[in-house]
C-alpha atoms as a PDB file:
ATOM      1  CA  UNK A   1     -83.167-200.954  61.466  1.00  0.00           C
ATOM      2  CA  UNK A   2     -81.936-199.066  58.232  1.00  0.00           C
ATOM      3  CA  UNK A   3     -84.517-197.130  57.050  1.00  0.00           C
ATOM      4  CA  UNK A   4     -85.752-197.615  53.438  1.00  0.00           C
ATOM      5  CA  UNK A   5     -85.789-194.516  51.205  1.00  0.00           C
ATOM      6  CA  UNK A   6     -88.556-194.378  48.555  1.00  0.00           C
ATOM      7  CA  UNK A   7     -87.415-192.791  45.538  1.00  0.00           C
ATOM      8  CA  UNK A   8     -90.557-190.801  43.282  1.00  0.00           C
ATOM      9  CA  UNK A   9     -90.292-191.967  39.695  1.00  0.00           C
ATOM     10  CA  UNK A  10     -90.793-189.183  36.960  1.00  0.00           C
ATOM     11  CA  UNK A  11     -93.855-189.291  35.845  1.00  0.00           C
ATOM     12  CA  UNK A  12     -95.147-187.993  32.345  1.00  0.00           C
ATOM     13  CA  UNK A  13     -96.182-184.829  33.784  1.00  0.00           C
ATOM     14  CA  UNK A  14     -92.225-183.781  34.786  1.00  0.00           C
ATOM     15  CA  UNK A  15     -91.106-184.781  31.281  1.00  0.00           C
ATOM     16  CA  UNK A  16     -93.549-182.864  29.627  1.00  0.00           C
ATOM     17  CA  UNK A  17     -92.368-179.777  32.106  1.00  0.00           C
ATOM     18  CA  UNK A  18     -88.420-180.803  31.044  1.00  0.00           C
ATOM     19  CA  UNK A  19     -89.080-180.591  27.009  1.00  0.00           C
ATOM     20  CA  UNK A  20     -92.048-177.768  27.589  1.00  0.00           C
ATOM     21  CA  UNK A  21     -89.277-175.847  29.693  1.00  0.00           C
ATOM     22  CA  UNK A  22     -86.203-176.727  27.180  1.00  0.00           C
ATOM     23  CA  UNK A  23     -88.275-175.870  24.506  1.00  0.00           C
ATOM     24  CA  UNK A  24     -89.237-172.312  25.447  1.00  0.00           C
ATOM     25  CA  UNK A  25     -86.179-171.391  26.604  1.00  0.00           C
ATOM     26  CA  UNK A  26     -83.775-172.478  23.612  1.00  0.00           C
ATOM     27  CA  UNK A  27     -87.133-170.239  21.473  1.00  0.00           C
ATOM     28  CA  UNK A  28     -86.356-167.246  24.030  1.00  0.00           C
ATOM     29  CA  UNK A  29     -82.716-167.879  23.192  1.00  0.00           C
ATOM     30  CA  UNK A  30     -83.116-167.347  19.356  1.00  0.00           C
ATOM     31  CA  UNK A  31     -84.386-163.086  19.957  1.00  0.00           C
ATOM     32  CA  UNK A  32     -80.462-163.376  19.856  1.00  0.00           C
ATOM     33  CA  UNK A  33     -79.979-164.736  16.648  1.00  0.00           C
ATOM     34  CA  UNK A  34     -82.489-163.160  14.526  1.00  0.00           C
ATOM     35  CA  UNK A  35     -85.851-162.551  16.882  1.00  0.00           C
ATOM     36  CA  UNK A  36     -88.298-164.495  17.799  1.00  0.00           C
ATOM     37  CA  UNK A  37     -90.613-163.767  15.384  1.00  0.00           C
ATOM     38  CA  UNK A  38     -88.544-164.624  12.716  1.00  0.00           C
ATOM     39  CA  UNK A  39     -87.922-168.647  14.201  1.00  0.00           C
ATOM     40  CA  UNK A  40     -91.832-168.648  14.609  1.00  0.00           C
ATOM     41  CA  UNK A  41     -92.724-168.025  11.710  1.00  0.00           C
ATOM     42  CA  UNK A  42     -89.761-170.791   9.583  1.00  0.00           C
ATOM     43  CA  UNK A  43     -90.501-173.520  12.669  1.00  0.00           C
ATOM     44  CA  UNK A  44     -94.075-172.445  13.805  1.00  0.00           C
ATOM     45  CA  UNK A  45     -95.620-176.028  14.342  1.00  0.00           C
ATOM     46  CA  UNK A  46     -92.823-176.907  16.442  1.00  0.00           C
ATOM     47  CA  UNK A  47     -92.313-173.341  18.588  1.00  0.00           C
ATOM     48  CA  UNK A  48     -96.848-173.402  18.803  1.00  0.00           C
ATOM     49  CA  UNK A  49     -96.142-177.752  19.892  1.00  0.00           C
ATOM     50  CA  UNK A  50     -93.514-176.311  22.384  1.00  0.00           C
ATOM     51  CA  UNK A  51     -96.102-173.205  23.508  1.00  0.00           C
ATOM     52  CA  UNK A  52     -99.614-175.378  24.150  1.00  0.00           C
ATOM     53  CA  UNK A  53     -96.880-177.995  26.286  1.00  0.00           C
ATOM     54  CA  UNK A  54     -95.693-175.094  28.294  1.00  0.00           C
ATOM     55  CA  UNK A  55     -99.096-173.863  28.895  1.00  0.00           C
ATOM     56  CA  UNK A  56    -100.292-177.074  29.711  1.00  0.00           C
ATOM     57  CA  UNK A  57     -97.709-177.912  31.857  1.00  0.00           C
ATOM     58  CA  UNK A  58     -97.809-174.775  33.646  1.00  0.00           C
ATOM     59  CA  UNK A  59    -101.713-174.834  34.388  1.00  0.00           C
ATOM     60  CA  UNK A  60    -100.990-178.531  35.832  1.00  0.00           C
ATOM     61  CA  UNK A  61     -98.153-177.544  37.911  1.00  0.00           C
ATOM     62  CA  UNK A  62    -100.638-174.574  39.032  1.00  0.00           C
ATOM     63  CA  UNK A  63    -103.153-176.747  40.028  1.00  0.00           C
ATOM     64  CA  UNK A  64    -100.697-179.183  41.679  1.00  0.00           C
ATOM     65  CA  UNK A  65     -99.639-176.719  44.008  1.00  0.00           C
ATOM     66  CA  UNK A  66    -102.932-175.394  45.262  1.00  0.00           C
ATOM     67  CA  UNK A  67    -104.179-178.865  45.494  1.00  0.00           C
ATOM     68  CA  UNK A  68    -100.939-180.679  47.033  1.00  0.00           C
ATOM     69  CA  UNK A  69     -98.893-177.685  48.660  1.00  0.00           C
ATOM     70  CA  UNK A  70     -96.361-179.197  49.613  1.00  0.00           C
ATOM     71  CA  UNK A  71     -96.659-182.529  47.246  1.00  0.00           C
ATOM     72  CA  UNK A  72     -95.929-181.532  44.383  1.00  0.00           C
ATOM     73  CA  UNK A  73     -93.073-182.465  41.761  1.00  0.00           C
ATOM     74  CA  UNK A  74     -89.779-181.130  42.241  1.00  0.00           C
ATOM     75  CA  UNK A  75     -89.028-181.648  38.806  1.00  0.00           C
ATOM     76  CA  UNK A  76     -91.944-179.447  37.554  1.00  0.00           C
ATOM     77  CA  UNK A  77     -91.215-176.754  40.167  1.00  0.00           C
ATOM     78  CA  UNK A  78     -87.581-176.553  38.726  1.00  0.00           C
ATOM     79  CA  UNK A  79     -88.422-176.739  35.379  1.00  0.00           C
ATOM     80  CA  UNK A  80     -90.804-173.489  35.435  1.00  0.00           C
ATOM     81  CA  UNK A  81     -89.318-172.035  38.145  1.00  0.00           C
ATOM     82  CA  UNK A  82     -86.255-171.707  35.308  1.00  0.00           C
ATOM     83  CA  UNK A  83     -88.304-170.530  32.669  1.00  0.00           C
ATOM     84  CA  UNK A  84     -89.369-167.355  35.346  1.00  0.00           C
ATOM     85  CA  UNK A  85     -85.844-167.107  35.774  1.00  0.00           C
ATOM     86  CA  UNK A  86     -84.422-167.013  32.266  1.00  0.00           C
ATOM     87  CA  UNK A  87     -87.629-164.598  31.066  1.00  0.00           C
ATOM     88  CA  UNK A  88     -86.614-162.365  34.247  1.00  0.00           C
ATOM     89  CA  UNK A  89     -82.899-162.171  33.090  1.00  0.00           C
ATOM     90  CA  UNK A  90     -83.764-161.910  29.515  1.00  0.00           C
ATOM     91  CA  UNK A  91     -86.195-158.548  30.183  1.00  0.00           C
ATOM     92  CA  UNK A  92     -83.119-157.449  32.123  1.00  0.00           C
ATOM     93  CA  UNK A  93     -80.926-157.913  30.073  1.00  0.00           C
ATOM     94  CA  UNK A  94     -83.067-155.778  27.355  1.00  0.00           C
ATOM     95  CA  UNK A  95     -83.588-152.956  29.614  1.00  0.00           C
ATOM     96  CA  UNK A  96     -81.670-150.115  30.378  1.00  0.00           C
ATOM     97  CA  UNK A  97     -81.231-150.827  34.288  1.00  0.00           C
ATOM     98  CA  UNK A  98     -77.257-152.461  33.526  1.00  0.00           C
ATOM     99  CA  UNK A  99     -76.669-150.154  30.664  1.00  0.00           C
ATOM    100  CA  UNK A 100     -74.545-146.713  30.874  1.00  0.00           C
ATOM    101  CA  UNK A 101     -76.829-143.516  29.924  1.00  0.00           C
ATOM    102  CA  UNK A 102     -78.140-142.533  26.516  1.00  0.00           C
ATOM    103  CA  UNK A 103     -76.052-139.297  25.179  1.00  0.00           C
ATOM    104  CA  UNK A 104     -77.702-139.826  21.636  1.00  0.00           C
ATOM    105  CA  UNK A 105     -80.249-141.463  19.452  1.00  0.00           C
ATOM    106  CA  UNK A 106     -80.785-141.654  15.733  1.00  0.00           C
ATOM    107  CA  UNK A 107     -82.333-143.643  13.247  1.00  0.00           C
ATOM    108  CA  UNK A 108     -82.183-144.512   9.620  1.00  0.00           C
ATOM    109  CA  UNK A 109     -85.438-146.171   7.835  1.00  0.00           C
ATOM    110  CA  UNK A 110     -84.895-147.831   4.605  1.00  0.00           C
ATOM    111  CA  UNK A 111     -87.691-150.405   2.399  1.00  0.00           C
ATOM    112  CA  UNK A 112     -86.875-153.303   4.669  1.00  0.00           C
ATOM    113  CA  UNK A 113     -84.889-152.393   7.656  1.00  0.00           C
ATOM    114  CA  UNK A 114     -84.864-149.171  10.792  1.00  0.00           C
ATOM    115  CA  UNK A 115     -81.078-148.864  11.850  1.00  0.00           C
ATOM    116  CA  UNK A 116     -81.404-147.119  15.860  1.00  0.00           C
ATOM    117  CA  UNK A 117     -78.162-145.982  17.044  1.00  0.00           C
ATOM    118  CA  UNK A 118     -78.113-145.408  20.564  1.00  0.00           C
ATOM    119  CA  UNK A 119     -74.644-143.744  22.216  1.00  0.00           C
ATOM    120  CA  UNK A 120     -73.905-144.106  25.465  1.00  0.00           C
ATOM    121  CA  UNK A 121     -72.013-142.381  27.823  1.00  0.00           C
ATOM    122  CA  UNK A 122     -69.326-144.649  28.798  1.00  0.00           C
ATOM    123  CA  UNK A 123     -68.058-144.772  24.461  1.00  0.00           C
ATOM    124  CA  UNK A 124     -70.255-147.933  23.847  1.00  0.00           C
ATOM    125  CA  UNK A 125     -72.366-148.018  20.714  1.00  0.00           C
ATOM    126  CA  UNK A 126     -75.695-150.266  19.876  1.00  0.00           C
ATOM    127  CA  UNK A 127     -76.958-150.487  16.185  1.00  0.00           C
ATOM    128  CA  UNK A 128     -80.280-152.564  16.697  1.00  0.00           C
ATOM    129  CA  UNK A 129     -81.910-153.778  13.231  1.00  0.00           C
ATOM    130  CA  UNK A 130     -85.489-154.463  12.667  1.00  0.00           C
ATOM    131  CA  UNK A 131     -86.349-155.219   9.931  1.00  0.00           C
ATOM    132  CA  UNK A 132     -89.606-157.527   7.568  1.00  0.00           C
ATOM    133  CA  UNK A 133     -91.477-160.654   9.404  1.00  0.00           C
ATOM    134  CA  UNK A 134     -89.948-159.130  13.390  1.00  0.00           C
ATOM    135  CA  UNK A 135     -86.355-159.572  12.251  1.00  0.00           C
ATOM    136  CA  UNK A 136     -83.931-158.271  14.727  1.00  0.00           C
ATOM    137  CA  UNK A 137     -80.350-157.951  16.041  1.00  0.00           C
ATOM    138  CA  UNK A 138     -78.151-155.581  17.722  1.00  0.00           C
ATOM    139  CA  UNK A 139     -74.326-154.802  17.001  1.00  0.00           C
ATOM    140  CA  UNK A 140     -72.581-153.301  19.226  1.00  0.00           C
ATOM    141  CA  UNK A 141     -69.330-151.138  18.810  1.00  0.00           C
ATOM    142  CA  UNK A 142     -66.870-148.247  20.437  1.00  0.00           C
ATOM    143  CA  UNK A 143     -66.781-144.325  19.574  1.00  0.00           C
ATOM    144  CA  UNK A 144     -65.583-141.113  20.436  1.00  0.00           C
ATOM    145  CA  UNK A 145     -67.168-137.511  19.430  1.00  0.00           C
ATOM    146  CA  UNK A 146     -63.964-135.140  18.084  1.00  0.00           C
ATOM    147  CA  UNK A 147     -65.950-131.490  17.533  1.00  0.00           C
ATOM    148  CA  UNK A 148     -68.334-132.559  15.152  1.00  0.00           C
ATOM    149  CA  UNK A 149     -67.618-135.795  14.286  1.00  0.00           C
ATOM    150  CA  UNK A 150     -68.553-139.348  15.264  1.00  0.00           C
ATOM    151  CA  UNK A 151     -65.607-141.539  14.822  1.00  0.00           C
ATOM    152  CA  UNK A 152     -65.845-145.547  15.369  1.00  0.00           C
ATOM    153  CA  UNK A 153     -62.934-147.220  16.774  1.00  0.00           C
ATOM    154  CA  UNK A 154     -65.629-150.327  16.257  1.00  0.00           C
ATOM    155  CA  UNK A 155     -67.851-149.626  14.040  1.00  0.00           C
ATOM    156  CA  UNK A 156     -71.348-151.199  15.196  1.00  0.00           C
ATOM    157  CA  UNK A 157     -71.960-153.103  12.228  1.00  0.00           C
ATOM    158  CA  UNK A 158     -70.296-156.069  10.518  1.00  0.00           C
ATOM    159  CA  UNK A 159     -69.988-154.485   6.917  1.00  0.00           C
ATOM    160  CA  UNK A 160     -69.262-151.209   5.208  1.00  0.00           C
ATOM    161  CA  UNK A 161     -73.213-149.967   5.570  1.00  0.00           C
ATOM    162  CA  UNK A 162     -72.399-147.645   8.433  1.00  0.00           C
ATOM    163  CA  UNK A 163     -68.681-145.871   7.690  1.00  0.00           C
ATOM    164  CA  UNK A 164     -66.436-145.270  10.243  1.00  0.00           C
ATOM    165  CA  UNK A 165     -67.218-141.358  10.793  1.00  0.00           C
ATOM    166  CA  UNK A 166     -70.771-139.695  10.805  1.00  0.00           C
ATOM    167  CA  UNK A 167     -70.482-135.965  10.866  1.00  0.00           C
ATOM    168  CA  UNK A 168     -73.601-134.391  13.549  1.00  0.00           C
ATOM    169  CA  UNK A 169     -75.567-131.427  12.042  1.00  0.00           C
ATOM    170  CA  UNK A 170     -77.891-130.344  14.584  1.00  0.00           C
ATOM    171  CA  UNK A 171     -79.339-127.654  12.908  1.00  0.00           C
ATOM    172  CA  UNK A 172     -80.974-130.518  10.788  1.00  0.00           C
ATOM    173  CA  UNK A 173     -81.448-132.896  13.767  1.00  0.00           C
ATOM    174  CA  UNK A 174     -79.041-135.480  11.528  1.00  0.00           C
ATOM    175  CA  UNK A 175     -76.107-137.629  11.484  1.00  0.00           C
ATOM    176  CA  UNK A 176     -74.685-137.437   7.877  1.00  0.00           C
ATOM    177  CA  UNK A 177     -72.521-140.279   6.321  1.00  0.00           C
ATOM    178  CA  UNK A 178     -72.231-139.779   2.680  1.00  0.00           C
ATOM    179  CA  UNK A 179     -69.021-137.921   1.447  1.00  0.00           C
ATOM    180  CA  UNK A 180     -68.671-136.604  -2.048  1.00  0.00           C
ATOM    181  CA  UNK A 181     -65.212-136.750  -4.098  1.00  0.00           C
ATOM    182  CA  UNK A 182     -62.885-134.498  -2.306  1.00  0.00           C
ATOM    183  CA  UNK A 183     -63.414-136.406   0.929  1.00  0.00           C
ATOM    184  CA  UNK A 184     -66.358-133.396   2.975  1.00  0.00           C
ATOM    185  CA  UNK A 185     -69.569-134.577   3.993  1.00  0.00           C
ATOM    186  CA  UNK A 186     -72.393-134.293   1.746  1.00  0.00           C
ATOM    187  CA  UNK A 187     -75.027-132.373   4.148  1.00  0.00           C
ATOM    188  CA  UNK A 188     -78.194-132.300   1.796  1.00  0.00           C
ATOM    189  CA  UNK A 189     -80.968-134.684   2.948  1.00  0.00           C
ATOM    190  CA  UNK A 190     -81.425-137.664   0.689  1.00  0.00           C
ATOM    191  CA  UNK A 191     -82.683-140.996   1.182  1.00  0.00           C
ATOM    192  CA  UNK A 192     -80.423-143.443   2.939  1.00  0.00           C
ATOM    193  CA  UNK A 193     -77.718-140.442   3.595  1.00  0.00           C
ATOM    194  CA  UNK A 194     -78.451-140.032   7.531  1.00  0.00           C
ATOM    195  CA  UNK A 195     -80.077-140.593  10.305  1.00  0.00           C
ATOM    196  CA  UNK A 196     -82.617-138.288  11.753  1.00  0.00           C
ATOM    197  CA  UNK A 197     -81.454-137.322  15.731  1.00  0.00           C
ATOM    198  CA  UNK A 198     -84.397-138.441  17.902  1.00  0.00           C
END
């Protein structure tokens, strides 16, 4: 006797987990390329659609499993159980757990935009970039600290904002980057002409 296996058909409930799932993973994904305040704000019908879905599904998948135990969908299990995942590796990814130890931090705040550079022991470099309606990014870049100087091997920044030495003055708590005529660091305080050592 050859034993008939019943296949479950997807119902309407596992699609809505799929595109709820898809959907507020590929908004997580955008903190990469910009922030995610920034993609709510130019698509927010669609990201706040994607949101309420999530929620909805998430509640029903809740309720599912304290109803069914065991009976509930696979396919709405996966879906969420994914999203955990991906916010779990995101958070990690944005903490300093993986990341070599802060030797310095400084920051420049201009009209629109804070510049925090954070060196790290292993030679590494971070520049992230905040800036008006959540903007955000990070650039990341190599260095090496000769007496007094910071000198990029990559700078951490993909134009000529941030030069490729900074000379440290901490008797003002600074990083200085402006140089006058003759090539020596200008080491009067002005707007936009360091960053103040955290």
């Amino acid at each position: 006797m050859v034993a008939e296996k019943t296949q479950r058909k997807i119902s309407g409930y596992d699609i809505v987990a799929i595109i709820s799932a898809v959907g507020l993973i590929g908004w997580i994904v955008t903190d990469f390329y910009g922030g995610m305040i920034i993609w709510m704000l130019s698509y927010g019908v669609i990201i706040a659609s994607i949101l309420i879905l999530y929620v909805f599904s998430f509640l029903d998948t809740l309720i599912s499993l304290i109803r069914r135990g065991k009976g509930i969908s696979k396919v709405k299990l996966t879906a969420h159980g994914i999203v955990l995942l991906v916010i779990l590796g995101f958070n990690l990814h944005h903490s300093e757990f993986f990341k070599s130890e802060r030797m310095l931090t400084a920051i420049l705040k201009d009209d629109l935009f804070h510049y925090r550079l954070i060196f790290r022991e292993n030679g590494n470099v971070e520049n992230h970039v905040s800036g008006f309606f959540g903007f955000s990014e990070i650039h990341r870049g190599k260095y090496r600290i000769d007496n007094e100087l910071v000198i990029f091997s990559r700078k951490p920044y993909d134009n000529n904002f941030i030069p490729d030495t900074l000379l440290i003055d901490k008797n003002q708590n600074a990083l200085f980057m402006d140089k006058d005529s003759e090539g020596n660091f200008r080491t009067e305080k002005e707007w936009l002409n360091h960053f103040e050592i955290e």
